[in-house]
Protein backbone atom coordinates (compact mmCIF):
# COMPACT_ATOMS: atom_id res chain seq x y z
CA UNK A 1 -20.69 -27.71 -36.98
CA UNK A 2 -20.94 -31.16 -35.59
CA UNK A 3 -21.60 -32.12 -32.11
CA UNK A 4 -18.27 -32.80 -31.46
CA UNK A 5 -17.04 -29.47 -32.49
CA UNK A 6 -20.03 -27.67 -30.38
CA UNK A 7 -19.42 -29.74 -27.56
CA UNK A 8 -15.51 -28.42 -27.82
CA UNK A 9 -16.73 -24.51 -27.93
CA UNK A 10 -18.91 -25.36 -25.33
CA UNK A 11 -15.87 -26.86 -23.28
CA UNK A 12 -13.90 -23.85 -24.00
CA UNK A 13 -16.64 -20.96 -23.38
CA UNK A 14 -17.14 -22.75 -20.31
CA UNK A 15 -13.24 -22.32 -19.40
CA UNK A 16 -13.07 -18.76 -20.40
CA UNK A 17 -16.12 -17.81 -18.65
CA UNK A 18 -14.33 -19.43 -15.40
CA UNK A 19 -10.84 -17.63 -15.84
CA UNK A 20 -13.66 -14.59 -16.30
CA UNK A 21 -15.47 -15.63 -12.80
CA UNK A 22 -11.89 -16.43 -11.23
CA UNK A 23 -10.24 -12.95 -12.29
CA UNK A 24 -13.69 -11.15 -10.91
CA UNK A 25 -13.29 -12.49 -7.74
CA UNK A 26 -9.12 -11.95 -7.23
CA UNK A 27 -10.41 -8.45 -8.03
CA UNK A 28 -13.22 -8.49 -5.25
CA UNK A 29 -10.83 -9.67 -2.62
CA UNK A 30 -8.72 -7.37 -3.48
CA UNK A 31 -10.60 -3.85 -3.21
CA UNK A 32 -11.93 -5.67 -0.08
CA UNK A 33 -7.99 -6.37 0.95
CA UNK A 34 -7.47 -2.73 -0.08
CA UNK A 35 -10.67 -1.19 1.91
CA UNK A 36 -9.99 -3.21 5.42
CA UNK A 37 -6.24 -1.83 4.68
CA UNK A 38 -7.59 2.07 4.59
CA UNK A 39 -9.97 1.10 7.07
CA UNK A 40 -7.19 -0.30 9.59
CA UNK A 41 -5.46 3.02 8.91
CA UNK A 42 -8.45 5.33 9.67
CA UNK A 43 -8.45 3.40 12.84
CA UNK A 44 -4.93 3.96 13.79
CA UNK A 45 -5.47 7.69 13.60
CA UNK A 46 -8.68 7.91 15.33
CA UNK A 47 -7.28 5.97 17.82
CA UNK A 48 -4.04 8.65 18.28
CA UNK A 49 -6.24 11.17 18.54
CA UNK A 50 -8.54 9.93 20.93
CA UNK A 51 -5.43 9.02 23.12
CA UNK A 52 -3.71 12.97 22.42
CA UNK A 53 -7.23 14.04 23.79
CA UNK A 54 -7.61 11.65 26.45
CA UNK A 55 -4.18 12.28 27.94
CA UNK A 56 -4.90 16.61 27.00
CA UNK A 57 -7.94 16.25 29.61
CA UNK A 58 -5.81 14.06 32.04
CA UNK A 59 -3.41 17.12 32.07
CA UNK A 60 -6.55 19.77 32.57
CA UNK A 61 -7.79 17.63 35.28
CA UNK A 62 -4.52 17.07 37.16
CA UNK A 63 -3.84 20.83 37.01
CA UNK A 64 -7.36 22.22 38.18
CA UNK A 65 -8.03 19.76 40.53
CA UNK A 66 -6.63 19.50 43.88
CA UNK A 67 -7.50 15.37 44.16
């Protein structure tokens, strides 16, 4: 091989090993994407049920207390 030649492979390992880098981090940002999605969700429900309780002891309150 000549230099010319090496410094082509060169050039192209150097392109494949960015599509590599760029398709590793699409894949990152997405299973982050994906975990702040399940995360938002887990949220949600905690924050249902903390209301449900909230609003359950509210109730108790209202009906044993004479305020």
């Amino acid at each position: 091989m000549n230099n010319s030649t090496l410094s082509e492979q060169a050039k192209i390992d150097a392109e494949i090993a960015v599509a590599a880098t760029r398709a590793s981090v699409r894949n990152a940002a997405q299973s982050v994407a994906d975990s702040a999605g399940a995360v938002k969700e887990q949220a949600k429900e905690t924050m249902a049920e903390l209301q449900d309780k909230t609003s359950e002891k509210i109730a108790n309150l209202k009906e044993h207390c004479s305020c």
